[in-house]
PDB file of N, CA and C in Angstrom:
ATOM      1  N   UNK A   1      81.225  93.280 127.253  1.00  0.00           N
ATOM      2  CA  UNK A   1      82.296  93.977 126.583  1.00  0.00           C
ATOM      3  C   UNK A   1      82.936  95.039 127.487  1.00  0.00           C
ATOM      4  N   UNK A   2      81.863  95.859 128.182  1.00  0.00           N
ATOM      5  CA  UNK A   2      82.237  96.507 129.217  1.00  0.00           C
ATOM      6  C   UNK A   2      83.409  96.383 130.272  1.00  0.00           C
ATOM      7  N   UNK A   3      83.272  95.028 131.097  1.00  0.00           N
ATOM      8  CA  UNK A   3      84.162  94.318 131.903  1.00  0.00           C
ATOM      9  C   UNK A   3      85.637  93.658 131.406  1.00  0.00           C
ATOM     10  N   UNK A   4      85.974  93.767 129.964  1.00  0.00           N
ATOM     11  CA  UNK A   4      87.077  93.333 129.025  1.00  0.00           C
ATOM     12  C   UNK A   4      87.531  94.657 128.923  1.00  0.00           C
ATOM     13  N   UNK A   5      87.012  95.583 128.370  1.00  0.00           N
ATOM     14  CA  UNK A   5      87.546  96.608 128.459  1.00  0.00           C
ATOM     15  C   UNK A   5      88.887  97.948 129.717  1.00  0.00           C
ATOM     16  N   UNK A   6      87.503  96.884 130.997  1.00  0.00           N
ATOM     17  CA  UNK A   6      88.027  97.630 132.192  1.00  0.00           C
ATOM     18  C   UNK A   6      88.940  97.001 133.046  1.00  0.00           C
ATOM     19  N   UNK A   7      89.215  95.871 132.368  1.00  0.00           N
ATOM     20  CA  UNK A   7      90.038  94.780 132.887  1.00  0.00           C
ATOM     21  C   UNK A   7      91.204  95.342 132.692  1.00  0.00           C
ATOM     22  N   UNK A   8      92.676  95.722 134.124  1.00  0.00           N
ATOM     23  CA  UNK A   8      93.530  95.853 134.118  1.00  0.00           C
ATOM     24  C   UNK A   8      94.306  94.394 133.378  1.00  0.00           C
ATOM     25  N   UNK A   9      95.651  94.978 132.461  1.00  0.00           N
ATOM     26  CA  UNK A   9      96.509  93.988 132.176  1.00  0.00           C
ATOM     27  C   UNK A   9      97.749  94.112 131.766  1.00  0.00           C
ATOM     28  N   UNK A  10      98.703  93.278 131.549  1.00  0.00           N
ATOM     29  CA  UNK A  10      99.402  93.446 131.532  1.00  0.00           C
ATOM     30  C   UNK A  10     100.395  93.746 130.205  1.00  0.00           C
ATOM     31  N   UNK A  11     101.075  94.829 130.332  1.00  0.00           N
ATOM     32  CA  UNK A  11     101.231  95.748 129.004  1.00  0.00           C
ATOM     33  C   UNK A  11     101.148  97.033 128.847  1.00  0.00           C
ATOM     34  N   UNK A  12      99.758  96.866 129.832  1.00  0.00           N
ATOM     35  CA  UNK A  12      99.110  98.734 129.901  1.00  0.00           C
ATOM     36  C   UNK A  12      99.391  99.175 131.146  1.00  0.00           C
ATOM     37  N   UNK A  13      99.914 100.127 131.225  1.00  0.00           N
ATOM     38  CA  UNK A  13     101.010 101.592 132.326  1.00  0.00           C
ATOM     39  C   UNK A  13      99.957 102.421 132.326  1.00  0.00           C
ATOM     40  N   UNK A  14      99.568 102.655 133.492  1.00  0.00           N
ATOM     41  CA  UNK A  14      99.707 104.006 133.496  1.00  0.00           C
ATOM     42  C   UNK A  14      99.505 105.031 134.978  1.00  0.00           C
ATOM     43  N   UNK A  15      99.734 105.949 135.110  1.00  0.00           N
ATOM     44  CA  UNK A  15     100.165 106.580 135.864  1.00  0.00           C
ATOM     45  C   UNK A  15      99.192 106.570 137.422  1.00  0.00           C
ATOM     46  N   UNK A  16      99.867 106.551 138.416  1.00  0.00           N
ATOM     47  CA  UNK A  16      98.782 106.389 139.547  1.00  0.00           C
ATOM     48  C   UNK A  16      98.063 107.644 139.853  1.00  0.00           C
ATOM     49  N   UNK A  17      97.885 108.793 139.326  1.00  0.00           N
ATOM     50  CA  UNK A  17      97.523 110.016 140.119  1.00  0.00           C
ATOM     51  C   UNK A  17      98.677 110.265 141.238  1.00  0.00           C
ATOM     52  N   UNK A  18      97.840 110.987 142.229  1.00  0.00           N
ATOM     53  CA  UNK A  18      98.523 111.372 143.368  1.00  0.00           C
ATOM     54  C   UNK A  18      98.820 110.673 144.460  1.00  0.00           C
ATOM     55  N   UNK A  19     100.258 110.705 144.659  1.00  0.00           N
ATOM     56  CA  UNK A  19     101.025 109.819 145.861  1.00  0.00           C
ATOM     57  C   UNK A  19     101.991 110.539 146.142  1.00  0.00           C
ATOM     58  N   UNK A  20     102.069 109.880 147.832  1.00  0.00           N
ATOM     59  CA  UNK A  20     102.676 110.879 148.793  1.00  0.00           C
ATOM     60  C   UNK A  20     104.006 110.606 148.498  1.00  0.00           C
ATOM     61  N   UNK A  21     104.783 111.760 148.598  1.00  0.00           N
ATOM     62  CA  UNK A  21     106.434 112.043 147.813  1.00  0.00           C
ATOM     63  C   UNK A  21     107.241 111.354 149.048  1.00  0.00           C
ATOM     64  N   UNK A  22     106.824 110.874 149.984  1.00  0.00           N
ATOM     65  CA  UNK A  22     107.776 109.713 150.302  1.00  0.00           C
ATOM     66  C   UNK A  22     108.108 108.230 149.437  1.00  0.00           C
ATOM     67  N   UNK A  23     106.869 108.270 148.693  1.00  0.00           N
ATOM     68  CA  UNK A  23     106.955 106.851 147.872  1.00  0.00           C
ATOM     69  C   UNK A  23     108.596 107.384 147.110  1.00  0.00           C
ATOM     70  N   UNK A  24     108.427 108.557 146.709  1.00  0.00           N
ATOM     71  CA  UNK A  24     109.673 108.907 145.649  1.00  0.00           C
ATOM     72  C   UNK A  24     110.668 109.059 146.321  1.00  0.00           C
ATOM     73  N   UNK A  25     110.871 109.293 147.695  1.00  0.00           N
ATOM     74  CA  UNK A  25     112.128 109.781 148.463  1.00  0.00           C
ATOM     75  C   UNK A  25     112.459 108.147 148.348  1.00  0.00           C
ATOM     76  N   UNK A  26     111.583 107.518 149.270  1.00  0.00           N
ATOM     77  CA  UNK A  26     112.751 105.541 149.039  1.00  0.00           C
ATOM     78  C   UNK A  26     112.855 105.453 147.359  1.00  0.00           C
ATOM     79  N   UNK A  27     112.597 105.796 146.528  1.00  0.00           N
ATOM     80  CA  UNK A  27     113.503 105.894 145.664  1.00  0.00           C
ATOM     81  C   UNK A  27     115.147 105.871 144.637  1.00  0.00           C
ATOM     82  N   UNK A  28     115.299 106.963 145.750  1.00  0.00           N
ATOM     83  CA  UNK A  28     116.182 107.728 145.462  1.00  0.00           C
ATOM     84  C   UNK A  28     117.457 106.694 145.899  1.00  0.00           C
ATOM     85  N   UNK A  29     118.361 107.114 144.461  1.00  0.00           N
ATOM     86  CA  UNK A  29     119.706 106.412 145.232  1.00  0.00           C
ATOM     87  C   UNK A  29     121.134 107.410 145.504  1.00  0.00           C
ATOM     88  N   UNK A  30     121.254 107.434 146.822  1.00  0.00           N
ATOM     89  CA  UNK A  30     122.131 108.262 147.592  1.00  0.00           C
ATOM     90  C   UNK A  30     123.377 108.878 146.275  1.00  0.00           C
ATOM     91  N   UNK A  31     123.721 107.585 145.499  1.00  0.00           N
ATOM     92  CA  UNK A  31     125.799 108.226 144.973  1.00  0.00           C
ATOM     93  C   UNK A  31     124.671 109.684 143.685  1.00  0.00           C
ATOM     94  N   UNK A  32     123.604 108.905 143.080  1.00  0.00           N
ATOM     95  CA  UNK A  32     122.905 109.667 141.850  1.00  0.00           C
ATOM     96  C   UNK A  32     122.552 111.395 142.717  1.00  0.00           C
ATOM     97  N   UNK A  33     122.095 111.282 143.983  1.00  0.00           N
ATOM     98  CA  UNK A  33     121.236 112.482 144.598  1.00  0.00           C
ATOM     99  C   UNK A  33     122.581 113.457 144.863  1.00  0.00           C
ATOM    100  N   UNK A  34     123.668 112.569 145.256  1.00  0.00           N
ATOM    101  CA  UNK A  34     124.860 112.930 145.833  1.00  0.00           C
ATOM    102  C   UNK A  34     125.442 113.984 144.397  1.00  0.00           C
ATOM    103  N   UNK A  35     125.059 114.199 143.327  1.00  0.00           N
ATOM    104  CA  UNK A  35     125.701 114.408 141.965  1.00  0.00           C
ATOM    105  C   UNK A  35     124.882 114.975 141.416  1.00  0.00           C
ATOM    106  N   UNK A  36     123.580 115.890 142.185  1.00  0.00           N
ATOM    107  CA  UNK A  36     122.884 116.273 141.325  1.00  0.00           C
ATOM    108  C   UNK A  36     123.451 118.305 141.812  1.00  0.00           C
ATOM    109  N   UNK A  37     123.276 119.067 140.727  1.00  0.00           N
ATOM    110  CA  UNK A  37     123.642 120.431 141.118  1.00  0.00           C
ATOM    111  C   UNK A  37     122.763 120.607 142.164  1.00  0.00           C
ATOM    112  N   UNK A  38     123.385 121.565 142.947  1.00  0.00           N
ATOM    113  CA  UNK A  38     122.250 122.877 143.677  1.00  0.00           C
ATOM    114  C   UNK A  38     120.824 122.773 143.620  1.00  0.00           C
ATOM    115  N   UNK A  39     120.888 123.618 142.659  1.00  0.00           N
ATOM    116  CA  UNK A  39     119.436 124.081 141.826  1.00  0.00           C
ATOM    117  C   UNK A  39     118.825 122.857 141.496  1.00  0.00           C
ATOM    118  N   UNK A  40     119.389 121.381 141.344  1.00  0.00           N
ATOM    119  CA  UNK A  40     118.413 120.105 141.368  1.00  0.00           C
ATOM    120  C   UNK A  40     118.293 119.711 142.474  1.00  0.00           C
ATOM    121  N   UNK A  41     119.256 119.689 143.239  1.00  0.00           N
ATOM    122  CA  UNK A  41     118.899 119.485 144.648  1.00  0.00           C
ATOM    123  C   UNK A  41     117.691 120.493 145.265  1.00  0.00           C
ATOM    124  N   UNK A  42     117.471 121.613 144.870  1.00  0.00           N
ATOM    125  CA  UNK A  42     116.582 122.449 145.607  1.00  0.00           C
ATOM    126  C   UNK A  42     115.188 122.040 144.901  1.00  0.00           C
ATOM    127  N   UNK A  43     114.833 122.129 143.301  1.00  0.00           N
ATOM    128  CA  UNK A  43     114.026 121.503 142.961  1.00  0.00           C
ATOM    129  C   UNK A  43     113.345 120.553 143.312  1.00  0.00           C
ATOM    130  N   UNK A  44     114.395 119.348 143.490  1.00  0.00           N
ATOM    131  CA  UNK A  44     113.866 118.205 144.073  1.00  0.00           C
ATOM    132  C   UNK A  44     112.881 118.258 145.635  1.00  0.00           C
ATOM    133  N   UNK A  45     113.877 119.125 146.684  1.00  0.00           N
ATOM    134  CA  UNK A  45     113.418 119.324 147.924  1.00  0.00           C
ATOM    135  C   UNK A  45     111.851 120.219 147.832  1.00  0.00           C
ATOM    136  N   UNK A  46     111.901 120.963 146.535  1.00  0.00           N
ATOM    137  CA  UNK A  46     110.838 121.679 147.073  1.00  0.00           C
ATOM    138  C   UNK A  46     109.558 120.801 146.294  1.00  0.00           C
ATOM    139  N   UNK A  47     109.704 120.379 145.876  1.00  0.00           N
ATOM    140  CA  UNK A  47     108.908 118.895 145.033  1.00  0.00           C
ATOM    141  C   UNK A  47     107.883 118.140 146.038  1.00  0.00           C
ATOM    142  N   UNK A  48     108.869 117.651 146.599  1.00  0.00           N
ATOM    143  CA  UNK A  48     108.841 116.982 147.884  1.00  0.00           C
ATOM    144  C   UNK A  48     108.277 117.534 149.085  1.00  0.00           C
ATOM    145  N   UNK A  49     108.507 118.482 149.232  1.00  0.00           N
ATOM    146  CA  UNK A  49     107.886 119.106 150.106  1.00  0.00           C
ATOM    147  C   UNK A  49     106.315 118.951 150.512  1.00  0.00           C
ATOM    148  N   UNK A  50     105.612 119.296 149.496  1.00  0.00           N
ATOM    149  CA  UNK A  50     104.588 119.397 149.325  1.00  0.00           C
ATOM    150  C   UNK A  50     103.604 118.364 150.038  1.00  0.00           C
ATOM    151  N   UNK A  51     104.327 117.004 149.855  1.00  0.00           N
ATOM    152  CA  UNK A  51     103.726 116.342 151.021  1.00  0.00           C
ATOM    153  C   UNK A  51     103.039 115.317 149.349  1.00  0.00           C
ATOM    154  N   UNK A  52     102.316 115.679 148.342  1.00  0.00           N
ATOM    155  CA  UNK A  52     101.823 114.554 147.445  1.00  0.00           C
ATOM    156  C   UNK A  52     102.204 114.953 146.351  1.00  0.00           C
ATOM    157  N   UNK A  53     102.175 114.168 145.268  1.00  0.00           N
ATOM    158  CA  UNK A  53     102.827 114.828 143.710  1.00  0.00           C
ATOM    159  C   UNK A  53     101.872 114.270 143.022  1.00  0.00           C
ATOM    160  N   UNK A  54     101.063 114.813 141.946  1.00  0.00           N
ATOM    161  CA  UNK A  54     100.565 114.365 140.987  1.00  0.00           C
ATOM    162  C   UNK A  54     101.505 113.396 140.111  1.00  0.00           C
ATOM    163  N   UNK A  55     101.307 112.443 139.814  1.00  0.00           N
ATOM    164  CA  UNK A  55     101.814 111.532 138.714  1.00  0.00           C
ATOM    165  C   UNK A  55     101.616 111.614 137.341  1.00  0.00           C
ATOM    166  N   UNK A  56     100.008 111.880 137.032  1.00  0.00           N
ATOM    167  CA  UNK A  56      99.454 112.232 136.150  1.00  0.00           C
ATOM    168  C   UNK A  56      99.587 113.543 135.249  1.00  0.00           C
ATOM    169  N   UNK A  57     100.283 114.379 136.200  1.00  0.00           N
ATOM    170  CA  UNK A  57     100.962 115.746 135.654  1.00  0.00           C
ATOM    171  C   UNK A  57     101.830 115.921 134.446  1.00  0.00           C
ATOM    172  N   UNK A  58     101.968 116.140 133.004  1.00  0.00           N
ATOM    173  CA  UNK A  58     103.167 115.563 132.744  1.00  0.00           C
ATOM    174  C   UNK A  58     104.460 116.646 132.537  1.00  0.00           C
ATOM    175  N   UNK A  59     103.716 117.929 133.132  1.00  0.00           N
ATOM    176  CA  UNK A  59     104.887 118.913 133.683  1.00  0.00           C
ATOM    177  C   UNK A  59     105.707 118.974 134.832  1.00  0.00           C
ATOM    178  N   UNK A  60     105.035 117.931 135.610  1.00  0.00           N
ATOM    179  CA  UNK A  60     105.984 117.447 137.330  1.00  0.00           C
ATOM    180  C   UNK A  60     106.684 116.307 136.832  1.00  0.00           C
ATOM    181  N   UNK A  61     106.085 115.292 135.779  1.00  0.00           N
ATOM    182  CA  UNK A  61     106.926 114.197 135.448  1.00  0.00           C
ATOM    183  C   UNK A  61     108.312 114.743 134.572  1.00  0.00           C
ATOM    184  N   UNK A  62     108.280 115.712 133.718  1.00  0.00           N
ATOM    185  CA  UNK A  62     108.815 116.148 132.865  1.00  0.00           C
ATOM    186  C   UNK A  62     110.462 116.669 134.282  1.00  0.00           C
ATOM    187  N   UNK A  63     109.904 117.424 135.305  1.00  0.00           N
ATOM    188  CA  UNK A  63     110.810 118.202 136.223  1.00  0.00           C
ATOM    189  C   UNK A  63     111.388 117.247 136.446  1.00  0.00           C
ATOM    190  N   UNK A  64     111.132 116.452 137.239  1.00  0.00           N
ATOM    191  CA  UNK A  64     111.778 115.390 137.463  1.00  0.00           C
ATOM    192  C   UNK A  64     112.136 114.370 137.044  1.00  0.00           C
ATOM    193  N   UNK A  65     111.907 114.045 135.622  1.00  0.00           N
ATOM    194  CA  UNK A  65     113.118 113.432 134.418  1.00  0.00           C
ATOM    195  C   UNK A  65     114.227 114.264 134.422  1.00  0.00           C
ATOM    196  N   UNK A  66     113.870 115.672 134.411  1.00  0.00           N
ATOM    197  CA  UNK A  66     114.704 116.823 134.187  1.00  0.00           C
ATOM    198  C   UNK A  66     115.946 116.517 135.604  1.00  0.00           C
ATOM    199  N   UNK A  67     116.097 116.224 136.491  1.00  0.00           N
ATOM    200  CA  UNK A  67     116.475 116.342 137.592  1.00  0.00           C
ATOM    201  C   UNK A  67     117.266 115.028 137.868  1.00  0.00           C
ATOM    202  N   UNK A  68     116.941 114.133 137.469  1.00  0.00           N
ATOM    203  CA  UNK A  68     117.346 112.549 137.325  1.00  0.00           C
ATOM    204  C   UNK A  68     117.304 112.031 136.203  1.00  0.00           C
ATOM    205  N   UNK A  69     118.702 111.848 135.713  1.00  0.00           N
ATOM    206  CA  UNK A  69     118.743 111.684 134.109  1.00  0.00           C
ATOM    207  C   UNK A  69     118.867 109.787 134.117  1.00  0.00           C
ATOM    208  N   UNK A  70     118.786 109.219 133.159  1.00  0.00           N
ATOM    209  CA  UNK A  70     118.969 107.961 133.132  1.00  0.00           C
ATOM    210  C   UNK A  70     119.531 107.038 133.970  1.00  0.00           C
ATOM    211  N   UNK A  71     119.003 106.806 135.018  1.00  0.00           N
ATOM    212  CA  UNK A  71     119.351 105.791 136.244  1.00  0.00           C
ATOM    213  C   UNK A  71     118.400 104.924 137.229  1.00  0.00           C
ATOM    214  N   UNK A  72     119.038 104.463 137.925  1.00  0.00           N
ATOM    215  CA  UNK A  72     118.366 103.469 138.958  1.00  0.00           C
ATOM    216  C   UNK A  72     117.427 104.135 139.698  1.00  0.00           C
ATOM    217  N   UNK A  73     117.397 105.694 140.008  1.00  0.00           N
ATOM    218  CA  UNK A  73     116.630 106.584 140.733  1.00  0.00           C
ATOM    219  C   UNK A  73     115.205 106.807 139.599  1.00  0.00           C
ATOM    220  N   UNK A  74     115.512 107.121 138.534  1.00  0.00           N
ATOM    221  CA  UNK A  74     114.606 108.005 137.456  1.00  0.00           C
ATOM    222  C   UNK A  74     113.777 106.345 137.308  1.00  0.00           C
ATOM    223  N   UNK A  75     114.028 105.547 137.334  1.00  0.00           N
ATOM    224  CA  UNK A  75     113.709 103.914 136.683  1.00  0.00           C
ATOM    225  C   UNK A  75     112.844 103.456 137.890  1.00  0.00           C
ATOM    226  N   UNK A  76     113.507 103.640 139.317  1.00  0.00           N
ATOM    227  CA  UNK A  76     112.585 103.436 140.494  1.00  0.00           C
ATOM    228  C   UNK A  76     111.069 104.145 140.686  1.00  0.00           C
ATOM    229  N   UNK A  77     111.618 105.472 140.110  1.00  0.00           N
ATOM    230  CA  UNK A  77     110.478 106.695 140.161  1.00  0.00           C
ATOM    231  C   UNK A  77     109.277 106.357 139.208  1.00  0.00           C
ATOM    232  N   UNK A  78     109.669 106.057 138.213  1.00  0.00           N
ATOM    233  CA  UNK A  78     108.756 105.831 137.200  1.00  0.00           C
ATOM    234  C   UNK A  78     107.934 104.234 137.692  1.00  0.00           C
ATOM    235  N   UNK A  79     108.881 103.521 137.935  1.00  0.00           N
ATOM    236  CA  UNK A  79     108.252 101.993 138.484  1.00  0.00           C
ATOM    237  C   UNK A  79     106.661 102.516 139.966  1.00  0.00           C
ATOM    238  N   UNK A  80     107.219 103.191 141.117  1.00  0.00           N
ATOM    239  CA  UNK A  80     106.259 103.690 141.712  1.00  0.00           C
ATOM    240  C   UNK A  80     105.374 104.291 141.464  1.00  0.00           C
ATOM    241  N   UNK A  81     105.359 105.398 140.140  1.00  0.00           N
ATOM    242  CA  UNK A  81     104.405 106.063 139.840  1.00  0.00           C
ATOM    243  C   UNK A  81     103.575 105.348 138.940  1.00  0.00           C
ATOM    244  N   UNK A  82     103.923 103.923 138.501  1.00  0.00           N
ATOM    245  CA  UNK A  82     103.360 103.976 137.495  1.00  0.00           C
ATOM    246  C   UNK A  82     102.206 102.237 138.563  1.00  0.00           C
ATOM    247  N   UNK A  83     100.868 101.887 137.753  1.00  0.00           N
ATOM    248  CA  UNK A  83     100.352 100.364 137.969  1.00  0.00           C
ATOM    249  C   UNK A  83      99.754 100.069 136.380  1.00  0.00           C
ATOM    250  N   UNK A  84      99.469  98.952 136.396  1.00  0.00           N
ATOM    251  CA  UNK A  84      99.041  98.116 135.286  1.00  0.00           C
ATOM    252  C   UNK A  84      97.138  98.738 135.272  1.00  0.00           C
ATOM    253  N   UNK A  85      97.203  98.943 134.080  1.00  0.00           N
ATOM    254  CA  UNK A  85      95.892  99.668 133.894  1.00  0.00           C
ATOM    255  C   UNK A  85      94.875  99.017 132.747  1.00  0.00           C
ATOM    256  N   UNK A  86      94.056  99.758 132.502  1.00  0.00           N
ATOM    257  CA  UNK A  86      93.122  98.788 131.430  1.00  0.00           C
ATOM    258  C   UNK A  86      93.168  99.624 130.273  1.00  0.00           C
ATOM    259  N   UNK A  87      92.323  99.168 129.443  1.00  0.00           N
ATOM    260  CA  UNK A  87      92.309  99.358 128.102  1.00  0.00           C
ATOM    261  C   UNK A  87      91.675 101.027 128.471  1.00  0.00           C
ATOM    262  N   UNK A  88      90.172 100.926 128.570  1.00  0.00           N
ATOM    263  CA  UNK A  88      89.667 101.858 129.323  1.00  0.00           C
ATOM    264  C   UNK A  88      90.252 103.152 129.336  1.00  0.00           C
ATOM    265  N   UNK A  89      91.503 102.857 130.657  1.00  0.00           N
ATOM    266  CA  UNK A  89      92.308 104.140 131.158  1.00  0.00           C
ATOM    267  C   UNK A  89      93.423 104.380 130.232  1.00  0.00           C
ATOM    268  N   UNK A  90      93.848 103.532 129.551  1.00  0.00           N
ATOM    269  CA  UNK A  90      94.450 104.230 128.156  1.00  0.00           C
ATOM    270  C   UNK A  90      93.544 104.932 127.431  1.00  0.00           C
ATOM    271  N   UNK A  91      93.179 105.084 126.665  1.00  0.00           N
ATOM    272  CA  UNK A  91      92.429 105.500 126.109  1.00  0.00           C
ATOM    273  C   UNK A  91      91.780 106.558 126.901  1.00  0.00           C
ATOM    274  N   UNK A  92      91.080 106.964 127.495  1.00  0.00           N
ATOM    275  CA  UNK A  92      90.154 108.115 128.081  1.00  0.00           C
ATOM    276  C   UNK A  92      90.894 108.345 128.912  1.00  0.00           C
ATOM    277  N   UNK A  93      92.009 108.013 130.061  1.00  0.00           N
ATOM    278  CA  UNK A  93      92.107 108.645 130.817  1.00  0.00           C
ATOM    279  C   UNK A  93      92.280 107.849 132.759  1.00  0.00           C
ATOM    280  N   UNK A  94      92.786 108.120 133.091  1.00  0.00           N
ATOM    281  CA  UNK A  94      93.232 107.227 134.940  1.00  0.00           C
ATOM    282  C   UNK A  94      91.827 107.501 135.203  1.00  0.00           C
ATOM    283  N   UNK A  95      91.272 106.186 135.857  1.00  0.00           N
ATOM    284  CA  UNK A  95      90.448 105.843 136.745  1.00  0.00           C
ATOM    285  C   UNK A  95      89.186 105.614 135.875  1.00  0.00           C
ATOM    286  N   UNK A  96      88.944 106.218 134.466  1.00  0.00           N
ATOM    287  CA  UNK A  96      88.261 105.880 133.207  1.00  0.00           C
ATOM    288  C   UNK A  96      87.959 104.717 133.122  1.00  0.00           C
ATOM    289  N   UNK A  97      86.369 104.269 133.850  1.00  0.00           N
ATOM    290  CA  UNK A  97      85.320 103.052 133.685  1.00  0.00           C
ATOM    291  C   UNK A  97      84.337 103.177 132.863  1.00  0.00           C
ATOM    292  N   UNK A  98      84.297 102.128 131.722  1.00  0.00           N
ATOM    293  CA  UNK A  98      82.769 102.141 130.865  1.00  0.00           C
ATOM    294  C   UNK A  98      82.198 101.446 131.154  1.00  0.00           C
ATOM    295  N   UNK A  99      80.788 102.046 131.060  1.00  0.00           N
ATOM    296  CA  UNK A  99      79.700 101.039 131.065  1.00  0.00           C
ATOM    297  C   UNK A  99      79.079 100.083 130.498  1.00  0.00           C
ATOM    298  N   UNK A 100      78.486  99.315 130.434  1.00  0.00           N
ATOM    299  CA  UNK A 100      77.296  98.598 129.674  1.00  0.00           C
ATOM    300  C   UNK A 100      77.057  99.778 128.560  1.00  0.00           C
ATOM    301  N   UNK A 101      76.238 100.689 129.064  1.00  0.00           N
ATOM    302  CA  UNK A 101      75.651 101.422 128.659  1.00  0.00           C
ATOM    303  C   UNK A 101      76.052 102.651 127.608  1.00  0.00           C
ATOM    304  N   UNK A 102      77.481 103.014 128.105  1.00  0.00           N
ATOM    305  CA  UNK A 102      78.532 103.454 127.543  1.00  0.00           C
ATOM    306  C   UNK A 102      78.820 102.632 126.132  1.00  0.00           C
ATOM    307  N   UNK A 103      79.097 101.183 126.127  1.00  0.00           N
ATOM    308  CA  UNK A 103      79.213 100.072 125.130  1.00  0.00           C
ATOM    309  C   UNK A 103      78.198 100.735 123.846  1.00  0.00           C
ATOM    310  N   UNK A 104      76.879 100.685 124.500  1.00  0.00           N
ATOM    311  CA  UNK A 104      75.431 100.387 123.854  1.00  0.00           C
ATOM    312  C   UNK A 104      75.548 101.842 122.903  1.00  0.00           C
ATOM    313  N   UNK A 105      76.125 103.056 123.694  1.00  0.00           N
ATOM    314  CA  UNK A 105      75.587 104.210 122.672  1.00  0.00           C
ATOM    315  C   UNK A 105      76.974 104.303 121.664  1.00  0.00           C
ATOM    316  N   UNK A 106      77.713 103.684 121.810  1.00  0.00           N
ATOM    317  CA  UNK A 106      78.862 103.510 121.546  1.00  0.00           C
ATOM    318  C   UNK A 106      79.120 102.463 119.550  1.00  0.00           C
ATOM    319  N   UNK A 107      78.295 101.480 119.683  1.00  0.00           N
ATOM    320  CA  UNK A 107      77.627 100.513 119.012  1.00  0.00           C
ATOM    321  C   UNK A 107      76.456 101.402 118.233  1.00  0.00           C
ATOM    322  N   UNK A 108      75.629 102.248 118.843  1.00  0.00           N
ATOM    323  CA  UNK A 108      74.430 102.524 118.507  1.00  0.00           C
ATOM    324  C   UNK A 108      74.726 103.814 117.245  1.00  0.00           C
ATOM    325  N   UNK A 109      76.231 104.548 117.852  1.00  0.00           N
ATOM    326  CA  UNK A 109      76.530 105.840 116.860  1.00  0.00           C
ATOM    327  C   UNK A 109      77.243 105.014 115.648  1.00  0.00           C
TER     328      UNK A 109
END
């Protein structure tokens, strides 16, 4: 039951953790970045900066919805941040594996 559980598939999203903010710079599409204010443009840069972004954050995801409103950029971003996950990591949480054993006390309460 264990191994059904932890079985990635398809349906279930969810977020990769931390990846390096170049994945998000090829992203980006030039006319959308070209149209964003100042103050999103600076946001964005200092985002980026950093060198990795939590994914899993949902106050960095939130900034940067905030920053890229409905487009080919915000749609790319989300596609990179996101892989096909298991039942498992819905539920409890990214990278969230049960055990056998986990199953057993699980059944047992």
């Amino acid at each position: 039951m264990a191994d059904i559980i932890n079985l990635p598939r398809v349906g279930i999203s969810v977020f990769r953790g931390r990846i390096n903010t170049d994945e998000l710079v090829a992203c980006v599409d030039k006319t959308e970045y070209s149209a964003l204010s100042a103050g999103d443009k600076q946001l964005f840069q200092i985002l980026i900066s950093c060198g990795t972004i939590d994914t899993s954050s949902a106050t960095l995801r939130s900034m940067i919805a905030g920053i890229f409103a409905a487009g080919a950029t915000r749609t790319a971003m989300i596609a990179a941040a996101s892989r096909t996950g298991s039942r498992a990591e819905e539920l409890f949480g990214i990278g969230v594996a049960l055990t056998h054993e986990d199953m057993a006390k699980a059944r047992a309460s």
